[in-house]
C-alpha atoms as a PDB file:
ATOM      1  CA  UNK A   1     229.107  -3.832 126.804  1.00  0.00           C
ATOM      2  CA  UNK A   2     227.539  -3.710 123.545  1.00  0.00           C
ATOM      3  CA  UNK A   3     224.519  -6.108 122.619  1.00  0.00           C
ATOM      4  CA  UNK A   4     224.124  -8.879 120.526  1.00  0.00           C
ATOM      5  CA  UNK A   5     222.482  -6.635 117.975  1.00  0.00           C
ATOM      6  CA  UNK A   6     225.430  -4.144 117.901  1.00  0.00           C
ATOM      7  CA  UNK A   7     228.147  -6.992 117.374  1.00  0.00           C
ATOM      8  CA  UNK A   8     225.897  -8.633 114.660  1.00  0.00           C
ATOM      9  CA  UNK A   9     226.041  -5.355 112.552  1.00  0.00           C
ATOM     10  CA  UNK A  10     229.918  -4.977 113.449  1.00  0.00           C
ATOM     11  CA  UNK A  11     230.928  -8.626 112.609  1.00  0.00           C
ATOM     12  CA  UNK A  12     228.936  -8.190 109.432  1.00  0.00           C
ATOM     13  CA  UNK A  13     230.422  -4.699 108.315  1.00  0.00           C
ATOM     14  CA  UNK A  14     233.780  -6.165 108.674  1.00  0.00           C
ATOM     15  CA  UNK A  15     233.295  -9.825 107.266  1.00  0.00           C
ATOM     16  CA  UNK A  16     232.830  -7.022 103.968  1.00  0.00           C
ATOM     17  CA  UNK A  17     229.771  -7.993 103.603  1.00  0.00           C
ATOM     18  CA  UNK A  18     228.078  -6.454 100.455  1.00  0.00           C
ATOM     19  CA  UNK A  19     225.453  -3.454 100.438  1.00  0.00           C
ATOM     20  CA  UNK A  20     222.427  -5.627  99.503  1.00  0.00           C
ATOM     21  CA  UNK A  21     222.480  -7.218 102.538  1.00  0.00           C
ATOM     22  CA  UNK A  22     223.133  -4.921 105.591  1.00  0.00           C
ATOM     23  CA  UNK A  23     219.955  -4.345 107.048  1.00  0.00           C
ATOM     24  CA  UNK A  24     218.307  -0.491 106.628  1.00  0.00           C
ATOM     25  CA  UNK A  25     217.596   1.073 109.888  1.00  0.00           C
ATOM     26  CA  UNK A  26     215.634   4.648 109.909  1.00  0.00           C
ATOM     27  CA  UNK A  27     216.085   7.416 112.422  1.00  0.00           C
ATOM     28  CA  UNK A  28     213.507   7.866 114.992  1.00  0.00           C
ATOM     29  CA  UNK A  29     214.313  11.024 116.182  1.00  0.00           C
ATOM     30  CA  UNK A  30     216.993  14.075 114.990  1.00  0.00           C
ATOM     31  CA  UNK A  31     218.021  17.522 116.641  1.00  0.00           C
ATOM     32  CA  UNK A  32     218.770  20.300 114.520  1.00  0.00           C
ATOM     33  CA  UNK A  33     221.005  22.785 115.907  1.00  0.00           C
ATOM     34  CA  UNK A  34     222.580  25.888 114.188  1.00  0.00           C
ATOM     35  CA  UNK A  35     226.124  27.094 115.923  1.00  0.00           C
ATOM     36  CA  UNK A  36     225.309  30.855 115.492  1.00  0.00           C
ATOM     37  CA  UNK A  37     229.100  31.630 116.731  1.00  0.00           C
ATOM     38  CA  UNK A  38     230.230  29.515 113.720  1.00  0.00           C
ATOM     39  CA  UNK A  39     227.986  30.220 111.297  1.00  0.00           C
ATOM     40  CA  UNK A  40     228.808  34.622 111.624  1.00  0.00           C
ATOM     41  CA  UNK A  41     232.861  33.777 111.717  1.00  0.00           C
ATOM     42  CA  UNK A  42     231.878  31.722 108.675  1.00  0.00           C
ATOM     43  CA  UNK A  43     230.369  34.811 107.268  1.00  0.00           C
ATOM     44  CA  UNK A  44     227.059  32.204 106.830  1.00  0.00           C
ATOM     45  CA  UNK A  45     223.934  33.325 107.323  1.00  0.00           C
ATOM     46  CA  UNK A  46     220.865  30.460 107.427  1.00  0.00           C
ATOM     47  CA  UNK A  47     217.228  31.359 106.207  1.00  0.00           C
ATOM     48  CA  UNK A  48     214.639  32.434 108.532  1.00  0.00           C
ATOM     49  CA  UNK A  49     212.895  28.701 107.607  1.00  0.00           C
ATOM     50  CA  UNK A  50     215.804  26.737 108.794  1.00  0.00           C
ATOM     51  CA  UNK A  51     215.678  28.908 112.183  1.00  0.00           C
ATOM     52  CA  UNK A  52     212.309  27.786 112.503  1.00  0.00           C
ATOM     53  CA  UNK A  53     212.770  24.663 112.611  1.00  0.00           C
ATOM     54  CA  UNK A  54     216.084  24.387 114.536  1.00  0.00           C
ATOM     55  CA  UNK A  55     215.468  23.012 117.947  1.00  0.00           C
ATOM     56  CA  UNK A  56     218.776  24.816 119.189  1.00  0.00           C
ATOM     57  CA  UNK A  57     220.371  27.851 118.400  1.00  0.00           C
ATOM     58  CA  UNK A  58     222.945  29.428 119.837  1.00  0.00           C
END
């Protein structure tokens, strides 16, 4: 079941309802994970900074 909150924001995306006015909500928390598998058949390479600060990499 979702909350009050959640069908607020849902009614209000699809009643169109213009930029302005949807409320802004930041992120609290974020994961950053590099796919290692993907990145070498992708012939992608990320910088030793980005490793650092990847939480997951495999």
């Amino acid at each position: 079941m979702w909350a009050n909150s959640q069908r607020n924001r849902v009614r209000r995306f699809c009643l169109k309802a213009t930029p302005g006015n949807l409320p802004v909500i930041g992120v609290k928390e974020f994961a950053y994970v590099v796919n290692m598998d993907t990145a070498r058949k992708l012939n992608l390479f990320p910088p030793m900074q980005v490793l650092k600060y990847a939480e997951t990499v495999n």
